[in-house]
PDB file of N, CA and C in Angstrom:
ATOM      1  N   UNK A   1     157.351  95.530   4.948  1.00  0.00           N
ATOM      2  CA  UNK A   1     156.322  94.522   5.049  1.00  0.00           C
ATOM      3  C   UNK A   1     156.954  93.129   4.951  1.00  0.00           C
ATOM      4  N   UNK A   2     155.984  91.989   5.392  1.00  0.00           N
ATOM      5  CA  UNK A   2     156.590  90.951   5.608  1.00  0.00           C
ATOM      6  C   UNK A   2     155.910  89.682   4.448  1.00  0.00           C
ATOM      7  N   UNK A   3     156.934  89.256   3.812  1.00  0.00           N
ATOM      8  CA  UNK A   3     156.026  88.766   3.117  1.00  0.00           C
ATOM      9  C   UNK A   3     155.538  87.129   3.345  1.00  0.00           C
ATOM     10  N   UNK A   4     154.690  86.777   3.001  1.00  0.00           N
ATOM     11  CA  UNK A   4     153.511  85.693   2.741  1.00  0.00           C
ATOM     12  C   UNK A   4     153.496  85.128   2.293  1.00  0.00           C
ATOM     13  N   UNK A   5     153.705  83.145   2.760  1.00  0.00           N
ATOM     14  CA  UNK A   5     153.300  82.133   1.992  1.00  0.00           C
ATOM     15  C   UNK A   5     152.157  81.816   1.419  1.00  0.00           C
ATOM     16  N   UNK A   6     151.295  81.339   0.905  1.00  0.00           N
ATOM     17  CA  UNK A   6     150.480  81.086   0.825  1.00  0.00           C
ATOM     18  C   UNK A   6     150.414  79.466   0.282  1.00  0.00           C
ATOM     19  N   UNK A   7     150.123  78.231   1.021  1.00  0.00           N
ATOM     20  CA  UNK A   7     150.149  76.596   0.622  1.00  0.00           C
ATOM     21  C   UNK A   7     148.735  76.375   0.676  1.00  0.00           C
ATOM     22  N   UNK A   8     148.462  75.902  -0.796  1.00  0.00           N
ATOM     23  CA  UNK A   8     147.180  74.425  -0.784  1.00  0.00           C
ATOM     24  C   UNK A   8     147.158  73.518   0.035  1.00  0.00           C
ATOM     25  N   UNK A   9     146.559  73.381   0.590  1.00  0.00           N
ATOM     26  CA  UNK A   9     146.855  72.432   1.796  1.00  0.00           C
ATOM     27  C   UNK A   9     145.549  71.348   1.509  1.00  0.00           C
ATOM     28  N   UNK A  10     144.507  71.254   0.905  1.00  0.00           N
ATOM     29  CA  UNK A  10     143.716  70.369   0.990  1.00  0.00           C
ATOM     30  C   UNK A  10     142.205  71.603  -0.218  1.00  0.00           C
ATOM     31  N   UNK A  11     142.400  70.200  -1.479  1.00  0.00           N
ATOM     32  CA  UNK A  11     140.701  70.263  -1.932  1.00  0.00           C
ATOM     33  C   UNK A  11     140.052  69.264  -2.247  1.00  0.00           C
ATOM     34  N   UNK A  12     138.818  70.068  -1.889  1.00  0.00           N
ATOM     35  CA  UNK A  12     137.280  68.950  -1.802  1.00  0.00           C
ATOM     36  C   UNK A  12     136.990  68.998  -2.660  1.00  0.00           C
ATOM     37  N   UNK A  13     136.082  68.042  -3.334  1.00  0.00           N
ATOM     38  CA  UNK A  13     135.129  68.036  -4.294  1.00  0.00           C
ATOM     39  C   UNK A  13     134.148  67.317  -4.134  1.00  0.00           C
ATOM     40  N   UNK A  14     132.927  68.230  -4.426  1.00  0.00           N
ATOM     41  CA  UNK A  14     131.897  67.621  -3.855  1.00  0.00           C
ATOM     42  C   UNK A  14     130.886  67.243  -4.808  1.00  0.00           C
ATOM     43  N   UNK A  15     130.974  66.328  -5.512  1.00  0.00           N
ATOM     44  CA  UNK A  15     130.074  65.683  -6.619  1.00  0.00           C
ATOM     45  C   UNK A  15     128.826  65.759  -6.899  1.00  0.00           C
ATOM     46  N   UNK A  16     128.479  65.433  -5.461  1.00  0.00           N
ATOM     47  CA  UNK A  16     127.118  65.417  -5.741  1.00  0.00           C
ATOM     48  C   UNK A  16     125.991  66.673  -5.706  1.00  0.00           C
ATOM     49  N   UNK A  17     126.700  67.606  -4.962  1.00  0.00           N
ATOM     50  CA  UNK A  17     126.498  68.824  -5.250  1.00  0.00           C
ATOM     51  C   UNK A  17     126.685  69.160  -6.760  1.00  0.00           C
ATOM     52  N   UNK A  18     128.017  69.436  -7.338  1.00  0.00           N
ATOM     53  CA  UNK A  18     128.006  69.362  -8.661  1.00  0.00           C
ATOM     54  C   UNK A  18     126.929  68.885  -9.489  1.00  0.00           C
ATOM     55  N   UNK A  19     126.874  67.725  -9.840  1.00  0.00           N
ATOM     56  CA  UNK A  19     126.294  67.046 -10.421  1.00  0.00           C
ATOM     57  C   UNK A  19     124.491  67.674 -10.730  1.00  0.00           C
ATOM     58  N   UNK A  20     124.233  67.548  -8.876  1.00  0.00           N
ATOM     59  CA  UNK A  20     122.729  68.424  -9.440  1.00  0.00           C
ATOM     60  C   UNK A  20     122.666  69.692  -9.239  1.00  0.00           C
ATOM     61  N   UNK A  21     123.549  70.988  -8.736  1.00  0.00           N
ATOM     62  CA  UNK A  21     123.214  72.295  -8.748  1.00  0.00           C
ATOM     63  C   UNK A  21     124.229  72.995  -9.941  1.00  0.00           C
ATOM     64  N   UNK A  22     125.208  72.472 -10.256  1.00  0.00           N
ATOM     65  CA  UNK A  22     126.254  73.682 -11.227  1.00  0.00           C
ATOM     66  C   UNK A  22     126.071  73.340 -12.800  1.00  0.00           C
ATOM     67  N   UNK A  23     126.186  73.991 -13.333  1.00  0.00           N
ATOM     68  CA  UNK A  23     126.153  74.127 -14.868  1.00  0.00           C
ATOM     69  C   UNK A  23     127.908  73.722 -14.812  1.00  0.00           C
ATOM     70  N   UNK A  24     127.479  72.527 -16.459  1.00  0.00           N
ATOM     71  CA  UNK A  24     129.011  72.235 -16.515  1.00  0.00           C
ATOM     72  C   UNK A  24     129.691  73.563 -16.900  1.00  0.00           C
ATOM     73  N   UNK A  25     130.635  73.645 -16.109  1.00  0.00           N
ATOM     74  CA  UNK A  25     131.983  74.535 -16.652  1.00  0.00           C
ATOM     75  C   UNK A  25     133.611  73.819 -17.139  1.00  0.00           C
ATOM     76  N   UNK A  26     134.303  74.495 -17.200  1.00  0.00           N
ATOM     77  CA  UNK A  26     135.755  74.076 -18.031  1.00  0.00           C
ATOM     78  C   UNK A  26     136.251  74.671 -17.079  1.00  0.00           C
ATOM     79  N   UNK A  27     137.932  74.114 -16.265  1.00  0.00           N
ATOM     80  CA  UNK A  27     138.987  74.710 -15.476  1.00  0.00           C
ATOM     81  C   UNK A  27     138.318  75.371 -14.774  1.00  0.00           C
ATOM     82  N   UNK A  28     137.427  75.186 -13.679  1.00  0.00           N
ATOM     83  CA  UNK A  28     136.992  75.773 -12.776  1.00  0.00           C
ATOM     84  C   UNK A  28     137.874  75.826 -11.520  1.00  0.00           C
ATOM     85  N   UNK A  29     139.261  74.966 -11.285  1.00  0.00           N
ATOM     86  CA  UNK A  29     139.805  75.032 -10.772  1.00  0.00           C
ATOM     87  C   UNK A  29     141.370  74.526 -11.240  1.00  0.00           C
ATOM     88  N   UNK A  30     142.454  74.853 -11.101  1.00  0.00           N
ATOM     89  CA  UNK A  30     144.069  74.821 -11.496  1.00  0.00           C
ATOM     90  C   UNK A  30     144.850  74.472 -10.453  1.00  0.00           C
ATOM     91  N   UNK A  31     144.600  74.770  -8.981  1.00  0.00           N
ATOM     92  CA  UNK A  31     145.632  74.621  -8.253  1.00  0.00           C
ATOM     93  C   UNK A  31     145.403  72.917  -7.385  1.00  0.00           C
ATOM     94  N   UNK A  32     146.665  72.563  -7.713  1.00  0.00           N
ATOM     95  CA  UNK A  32     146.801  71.731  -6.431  1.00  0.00           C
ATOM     96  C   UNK A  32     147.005  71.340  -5.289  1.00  0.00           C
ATOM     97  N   UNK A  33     147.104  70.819  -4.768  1.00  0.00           N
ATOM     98  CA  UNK A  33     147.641  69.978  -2.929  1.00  0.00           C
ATOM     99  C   UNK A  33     149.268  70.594  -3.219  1.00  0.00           C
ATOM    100  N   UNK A  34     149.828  71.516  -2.104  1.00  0.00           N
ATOM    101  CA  UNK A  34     151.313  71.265  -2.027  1.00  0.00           C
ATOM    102  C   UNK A  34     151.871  72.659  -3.061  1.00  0.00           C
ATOM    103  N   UNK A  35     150.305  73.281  -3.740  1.00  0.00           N
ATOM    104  CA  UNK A  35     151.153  74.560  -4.425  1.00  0.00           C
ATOM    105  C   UNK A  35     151.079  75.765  -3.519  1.00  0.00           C
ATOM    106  N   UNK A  36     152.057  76.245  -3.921  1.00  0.00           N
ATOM    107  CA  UNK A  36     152.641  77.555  -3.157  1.00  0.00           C
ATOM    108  C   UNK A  36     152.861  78.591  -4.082  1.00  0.00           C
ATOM    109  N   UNK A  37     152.523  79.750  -3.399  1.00  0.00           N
ATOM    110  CA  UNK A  37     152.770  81.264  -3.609  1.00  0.00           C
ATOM    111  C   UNK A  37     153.107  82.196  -2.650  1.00  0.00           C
ATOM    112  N   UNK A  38     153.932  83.100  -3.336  1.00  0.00           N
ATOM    113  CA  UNK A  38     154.532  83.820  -2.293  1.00  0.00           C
ATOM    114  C   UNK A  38     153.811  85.786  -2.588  1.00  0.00           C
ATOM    115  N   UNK A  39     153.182  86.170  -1.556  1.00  0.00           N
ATOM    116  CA  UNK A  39     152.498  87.597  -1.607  1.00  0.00           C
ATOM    117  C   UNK A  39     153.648  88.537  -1.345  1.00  0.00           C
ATOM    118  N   UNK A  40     154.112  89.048  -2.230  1.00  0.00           N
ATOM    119  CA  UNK A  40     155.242  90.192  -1.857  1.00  0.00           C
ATOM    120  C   UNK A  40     154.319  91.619  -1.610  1.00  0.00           C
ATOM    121  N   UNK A  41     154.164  92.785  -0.538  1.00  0.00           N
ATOM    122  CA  UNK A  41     154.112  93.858   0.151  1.00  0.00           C
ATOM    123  C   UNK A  41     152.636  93.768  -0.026  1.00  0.00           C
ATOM    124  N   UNK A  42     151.817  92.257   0.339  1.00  0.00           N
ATOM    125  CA  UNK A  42     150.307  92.089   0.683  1.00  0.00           C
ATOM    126  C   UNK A  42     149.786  92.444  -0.478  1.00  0.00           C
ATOM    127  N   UNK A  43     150.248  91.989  -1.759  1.00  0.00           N
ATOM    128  CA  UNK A  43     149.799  92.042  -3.217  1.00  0.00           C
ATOM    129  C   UNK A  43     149.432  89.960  -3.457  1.00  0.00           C
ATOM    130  N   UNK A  44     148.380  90.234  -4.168  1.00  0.00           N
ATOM    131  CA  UNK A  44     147.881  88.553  -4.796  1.00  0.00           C
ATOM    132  C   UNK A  44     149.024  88.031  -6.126  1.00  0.00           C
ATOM    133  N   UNK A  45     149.348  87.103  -5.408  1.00  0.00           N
ATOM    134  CA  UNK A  45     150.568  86.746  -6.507  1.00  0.00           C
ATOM    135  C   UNK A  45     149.975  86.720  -7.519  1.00  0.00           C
ATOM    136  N   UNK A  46     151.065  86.243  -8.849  1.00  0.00           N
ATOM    137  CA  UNK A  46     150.719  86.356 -10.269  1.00  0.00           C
ATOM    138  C   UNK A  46     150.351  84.629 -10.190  1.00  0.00           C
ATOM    139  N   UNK A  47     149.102  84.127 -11.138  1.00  0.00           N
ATOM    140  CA  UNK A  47     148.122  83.346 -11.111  1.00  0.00           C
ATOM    141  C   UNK A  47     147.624  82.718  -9.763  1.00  0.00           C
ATOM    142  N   UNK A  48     147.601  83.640  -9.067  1.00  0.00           N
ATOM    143  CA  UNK A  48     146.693  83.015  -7.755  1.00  0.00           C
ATOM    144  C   UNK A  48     145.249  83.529  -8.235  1.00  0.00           C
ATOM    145  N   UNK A  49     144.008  82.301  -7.688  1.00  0.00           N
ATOM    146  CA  UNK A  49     142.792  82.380  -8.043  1.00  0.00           C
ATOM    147  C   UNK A  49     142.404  83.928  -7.581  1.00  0.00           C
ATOM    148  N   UNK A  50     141.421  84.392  -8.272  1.00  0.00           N
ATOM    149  CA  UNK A  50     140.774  86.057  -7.888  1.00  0.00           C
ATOM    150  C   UNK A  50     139.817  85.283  -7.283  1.00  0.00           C
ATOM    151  N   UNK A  51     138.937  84.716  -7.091  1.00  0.00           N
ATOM    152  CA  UNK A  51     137.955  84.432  -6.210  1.00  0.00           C
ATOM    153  C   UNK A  51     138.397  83.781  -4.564  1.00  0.00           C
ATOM    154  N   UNK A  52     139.515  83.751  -4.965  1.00  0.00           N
ATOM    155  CA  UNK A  52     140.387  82.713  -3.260  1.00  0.00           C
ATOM    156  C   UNK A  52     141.159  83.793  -2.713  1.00  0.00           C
ATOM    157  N   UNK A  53     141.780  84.955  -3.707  1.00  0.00           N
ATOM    158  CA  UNK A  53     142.072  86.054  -2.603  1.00  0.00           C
ATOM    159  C   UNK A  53     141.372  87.099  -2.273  1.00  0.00           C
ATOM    160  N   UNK A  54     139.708  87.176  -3.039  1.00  0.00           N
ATOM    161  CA  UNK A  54     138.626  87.974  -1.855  1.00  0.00           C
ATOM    162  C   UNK A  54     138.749  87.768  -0.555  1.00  0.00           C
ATOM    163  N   UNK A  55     138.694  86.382  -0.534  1.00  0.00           N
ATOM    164  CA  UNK A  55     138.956  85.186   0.697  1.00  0.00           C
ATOM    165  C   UNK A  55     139.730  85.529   2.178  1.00  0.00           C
ATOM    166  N   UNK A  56     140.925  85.832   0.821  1.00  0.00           N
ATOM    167  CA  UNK A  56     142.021  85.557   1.818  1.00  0.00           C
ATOM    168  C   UNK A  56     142.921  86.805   2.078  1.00  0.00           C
ATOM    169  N   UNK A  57     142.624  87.481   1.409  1.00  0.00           N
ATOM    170  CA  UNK A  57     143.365  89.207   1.142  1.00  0.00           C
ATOM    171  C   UNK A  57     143.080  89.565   2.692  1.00  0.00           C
ATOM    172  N   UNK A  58     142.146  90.048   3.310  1.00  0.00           N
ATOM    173  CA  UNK A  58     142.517  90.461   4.520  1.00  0.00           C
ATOM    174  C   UNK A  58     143.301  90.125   5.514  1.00  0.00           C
ATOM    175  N   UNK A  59     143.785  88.328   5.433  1.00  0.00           N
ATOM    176  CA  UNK A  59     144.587  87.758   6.528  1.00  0.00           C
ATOM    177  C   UNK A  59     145.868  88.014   5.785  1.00  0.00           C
ATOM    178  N   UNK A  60     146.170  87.993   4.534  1.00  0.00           N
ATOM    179  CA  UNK A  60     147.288  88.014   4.341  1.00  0.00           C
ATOM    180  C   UNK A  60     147.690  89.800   4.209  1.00  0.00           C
ATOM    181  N   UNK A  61     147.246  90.564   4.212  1.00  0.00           N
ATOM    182  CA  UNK A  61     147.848  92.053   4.573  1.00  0.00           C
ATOM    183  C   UNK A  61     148.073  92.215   5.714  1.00  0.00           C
ATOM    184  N   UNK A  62     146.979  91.606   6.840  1.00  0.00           N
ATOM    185  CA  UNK A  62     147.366  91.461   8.267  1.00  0.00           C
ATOM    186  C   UNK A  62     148.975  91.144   8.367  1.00  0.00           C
ATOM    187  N   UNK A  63     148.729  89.882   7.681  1.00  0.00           N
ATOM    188  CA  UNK A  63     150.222  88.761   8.154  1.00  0.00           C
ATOM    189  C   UNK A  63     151.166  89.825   7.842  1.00  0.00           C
ATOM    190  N   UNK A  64     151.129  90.683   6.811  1.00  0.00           N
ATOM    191  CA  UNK A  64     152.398  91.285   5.897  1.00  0.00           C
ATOM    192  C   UNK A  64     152.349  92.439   6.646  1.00  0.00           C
ATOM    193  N   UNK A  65     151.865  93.280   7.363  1.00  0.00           N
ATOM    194  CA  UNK A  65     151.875  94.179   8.369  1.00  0.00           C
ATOM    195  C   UNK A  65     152.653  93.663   9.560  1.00  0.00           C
ATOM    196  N   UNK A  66     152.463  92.552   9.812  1.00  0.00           N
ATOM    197  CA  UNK A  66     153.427  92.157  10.835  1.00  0.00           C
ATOM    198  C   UNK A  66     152.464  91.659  12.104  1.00  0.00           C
ATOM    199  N   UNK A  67     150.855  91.888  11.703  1.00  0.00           N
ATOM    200  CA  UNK A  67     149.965  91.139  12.780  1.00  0.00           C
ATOM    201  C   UNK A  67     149.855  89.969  12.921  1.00  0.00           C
ATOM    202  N   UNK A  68     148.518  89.439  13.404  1.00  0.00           N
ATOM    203  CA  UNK A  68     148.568  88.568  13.433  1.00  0.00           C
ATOM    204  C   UNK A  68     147.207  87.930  14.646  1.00  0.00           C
ATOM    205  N   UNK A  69     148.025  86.326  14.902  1.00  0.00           N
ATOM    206  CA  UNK A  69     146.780  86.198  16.593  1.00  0.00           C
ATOM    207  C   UNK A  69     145.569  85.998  15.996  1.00  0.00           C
ATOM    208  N   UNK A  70     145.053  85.716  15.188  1.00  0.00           N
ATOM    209  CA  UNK A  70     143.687  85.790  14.525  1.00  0.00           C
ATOM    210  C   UNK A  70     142.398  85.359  15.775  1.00  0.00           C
ATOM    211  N   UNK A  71     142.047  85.969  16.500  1.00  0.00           N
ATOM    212  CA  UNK A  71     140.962  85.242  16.677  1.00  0.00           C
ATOM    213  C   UNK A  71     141.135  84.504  17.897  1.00  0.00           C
ATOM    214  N   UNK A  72     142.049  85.660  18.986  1.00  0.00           N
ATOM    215  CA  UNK A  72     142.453  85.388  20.107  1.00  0.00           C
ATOM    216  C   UNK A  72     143.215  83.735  20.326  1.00  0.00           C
ATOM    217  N   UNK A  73     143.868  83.763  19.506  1.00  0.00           N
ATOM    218  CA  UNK A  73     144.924  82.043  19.819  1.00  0.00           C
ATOM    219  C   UNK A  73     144.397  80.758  18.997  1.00  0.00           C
ATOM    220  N   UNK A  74     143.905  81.237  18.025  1.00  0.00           N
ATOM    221  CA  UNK A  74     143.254  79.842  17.018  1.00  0.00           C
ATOM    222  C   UNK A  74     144.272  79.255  16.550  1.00  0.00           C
ATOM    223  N   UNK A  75     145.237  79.861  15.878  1.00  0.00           N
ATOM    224  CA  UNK A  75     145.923  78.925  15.464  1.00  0.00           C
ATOM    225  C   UNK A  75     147.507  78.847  15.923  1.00  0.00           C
ATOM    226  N   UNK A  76     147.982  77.765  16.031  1.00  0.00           N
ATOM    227  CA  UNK A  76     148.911  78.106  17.099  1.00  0.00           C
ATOM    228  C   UNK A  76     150.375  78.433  16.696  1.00  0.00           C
ATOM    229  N   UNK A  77     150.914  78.582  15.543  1.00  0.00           N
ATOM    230  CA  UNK A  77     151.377  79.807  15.157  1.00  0.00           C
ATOM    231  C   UNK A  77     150.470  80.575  14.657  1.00  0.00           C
ATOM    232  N   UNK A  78     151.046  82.168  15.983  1.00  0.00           N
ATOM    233  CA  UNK A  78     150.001  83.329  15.831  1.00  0.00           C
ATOM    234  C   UNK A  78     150.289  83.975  14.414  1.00  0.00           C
ATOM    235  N   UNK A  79     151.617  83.688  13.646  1.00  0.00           N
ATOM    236  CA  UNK A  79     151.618  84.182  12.402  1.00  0.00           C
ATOM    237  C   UNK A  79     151.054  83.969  11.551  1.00  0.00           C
ATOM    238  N   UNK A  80     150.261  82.790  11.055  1.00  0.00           N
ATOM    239  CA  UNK A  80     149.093  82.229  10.035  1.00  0.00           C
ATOM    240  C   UNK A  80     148.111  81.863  10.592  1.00  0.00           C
ATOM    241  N   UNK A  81     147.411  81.747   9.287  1.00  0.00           N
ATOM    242  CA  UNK A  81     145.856  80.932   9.532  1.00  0.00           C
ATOM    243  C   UNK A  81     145.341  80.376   8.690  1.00  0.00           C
ATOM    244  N   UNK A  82     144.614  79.445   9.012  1.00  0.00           N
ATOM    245  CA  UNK A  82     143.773  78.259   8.195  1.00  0.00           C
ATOM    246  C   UNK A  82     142.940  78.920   7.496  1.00  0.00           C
ATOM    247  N   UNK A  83     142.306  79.172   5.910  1.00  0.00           N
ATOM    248  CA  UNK A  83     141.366  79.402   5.378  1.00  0.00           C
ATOM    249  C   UNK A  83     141.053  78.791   3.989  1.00  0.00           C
ATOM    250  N   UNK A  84     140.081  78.397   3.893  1.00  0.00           N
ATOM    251  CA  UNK A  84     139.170  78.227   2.174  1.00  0.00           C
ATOM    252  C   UNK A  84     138.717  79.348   1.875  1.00  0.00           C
ATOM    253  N   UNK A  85     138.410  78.896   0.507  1.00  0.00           N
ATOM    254  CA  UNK A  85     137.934  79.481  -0.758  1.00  0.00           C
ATOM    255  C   UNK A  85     136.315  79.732  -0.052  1.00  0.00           C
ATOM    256  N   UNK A  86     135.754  80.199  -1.107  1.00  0.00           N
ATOM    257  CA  UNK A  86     134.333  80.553  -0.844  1.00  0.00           C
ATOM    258  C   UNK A  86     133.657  79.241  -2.117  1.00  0.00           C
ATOM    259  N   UNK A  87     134.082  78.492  -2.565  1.00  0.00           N
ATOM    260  CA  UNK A  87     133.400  77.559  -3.746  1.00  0.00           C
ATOM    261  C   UNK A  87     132.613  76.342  -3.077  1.00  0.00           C
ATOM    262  N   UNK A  88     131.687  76.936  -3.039  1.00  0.00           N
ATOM    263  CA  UNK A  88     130.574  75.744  -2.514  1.00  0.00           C
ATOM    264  C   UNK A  88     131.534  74.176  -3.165  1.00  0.00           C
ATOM    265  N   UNK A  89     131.411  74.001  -4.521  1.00  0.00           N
ATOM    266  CA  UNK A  89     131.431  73.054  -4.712  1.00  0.00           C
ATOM    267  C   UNK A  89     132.726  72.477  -5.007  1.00  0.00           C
ATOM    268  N   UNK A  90     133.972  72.682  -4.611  1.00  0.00           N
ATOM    269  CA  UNK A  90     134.970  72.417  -4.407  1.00  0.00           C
ATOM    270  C   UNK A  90     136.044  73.327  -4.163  1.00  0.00           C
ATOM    271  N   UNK A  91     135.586  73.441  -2.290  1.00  0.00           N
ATOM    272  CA  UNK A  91     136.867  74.545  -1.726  1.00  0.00           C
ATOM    273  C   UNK A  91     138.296  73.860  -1.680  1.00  0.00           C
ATOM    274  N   UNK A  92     138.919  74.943  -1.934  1.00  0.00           N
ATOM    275  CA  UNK A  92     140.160  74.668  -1.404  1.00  0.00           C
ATOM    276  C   UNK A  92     140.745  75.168  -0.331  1.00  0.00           C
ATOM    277  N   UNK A  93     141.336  74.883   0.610  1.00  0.00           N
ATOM    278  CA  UNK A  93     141.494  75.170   1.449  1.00  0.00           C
ATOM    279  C   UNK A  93     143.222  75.246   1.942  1.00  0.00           C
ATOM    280  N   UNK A  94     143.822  76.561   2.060  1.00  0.00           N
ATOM    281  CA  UNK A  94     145.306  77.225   2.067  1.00  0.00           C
ATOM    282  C   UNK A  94     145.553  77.451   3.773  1.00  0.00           C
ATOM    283  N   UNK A  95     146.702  77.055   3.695  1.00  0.00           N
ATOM    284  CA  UNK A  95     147.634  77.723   4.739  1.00  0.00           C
ATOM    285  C   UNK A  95     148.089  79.322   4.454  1.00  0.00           C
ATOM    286  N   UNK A  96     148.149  80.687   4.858  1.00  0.00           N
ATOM    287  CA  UNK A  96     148.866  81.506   4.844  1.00  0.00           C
ATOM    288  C   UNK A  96     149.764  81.889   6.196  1.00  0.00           C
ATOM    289  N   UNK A  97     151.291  82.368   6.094  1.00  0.00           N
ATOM    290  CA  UNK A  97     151.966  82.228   6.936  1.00  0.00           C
ATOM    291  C   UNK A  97     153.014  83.103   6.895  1.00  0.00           C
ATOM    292  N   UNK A  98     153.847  83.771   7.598  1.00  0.00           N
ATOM    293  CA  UNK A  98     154.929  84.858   7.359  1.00  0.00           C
ATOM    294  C   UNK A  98     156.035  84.046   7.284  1.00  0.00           C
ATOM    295  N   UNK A  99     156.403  84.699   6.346  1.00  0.00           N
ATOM    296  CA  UNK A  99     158.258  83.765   5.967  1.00  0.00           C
ATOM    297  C   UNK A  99     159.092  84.869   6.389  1.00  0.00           C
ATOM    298  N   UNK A 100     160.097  84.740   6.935  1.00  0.00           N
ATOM    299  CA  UNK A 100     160.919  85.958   6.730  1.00  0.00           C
ATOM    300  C   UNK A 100     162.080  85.858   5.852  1.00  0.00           C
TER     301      UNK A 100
END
């Protein structure tokens, strides 16, 4: 198997959402712009979010199988793809990609 970058590439936060729909919480989010993890044999690295690799677990076993092409030519290396989180109120949004 091939293994998998995985880069932060960009998060939102959306305040005003916050503000009037979520109950305050604590560390609802840890990662930043520019962090990286690496998926060895299509396993969720050690402290990568559990709610961001529901997300993202299917593209990255793809990638680590050696597929790829997502979606007939979206992204133009056929080895990764663009995806966010599922957090309404401040996605983050990752690069995953095959390293060799």
């Amino acid at each position: 198997m091939k293994n998998v970058k995985i880069t932060v590439k960009r998060i939102t936060v959306y305040n005003d959402l916050i503000s009037e729909y979520e109950n305050p919480i604590e560390h609802a989010c840890e990662l930043k712009v520019g962090d990286t993890f690496i998926s060895i044999d299509g396993q969720k690295p050690d402290g990568f979010c559990d709610s961001a690799w529901g997300v993202i677990e299917p593209f990255v076993k793809e990638l680590a199988l050696g597929g790829g092409n997502f979606y007939d030519g979206w992204m133009k290396n056929e080895k990764s793809a663009m995806l966010s989180c599922n957090d309404g109120f401040r996605p983050v949004t990752f690069l995953v990609e095959t390293i060799e």
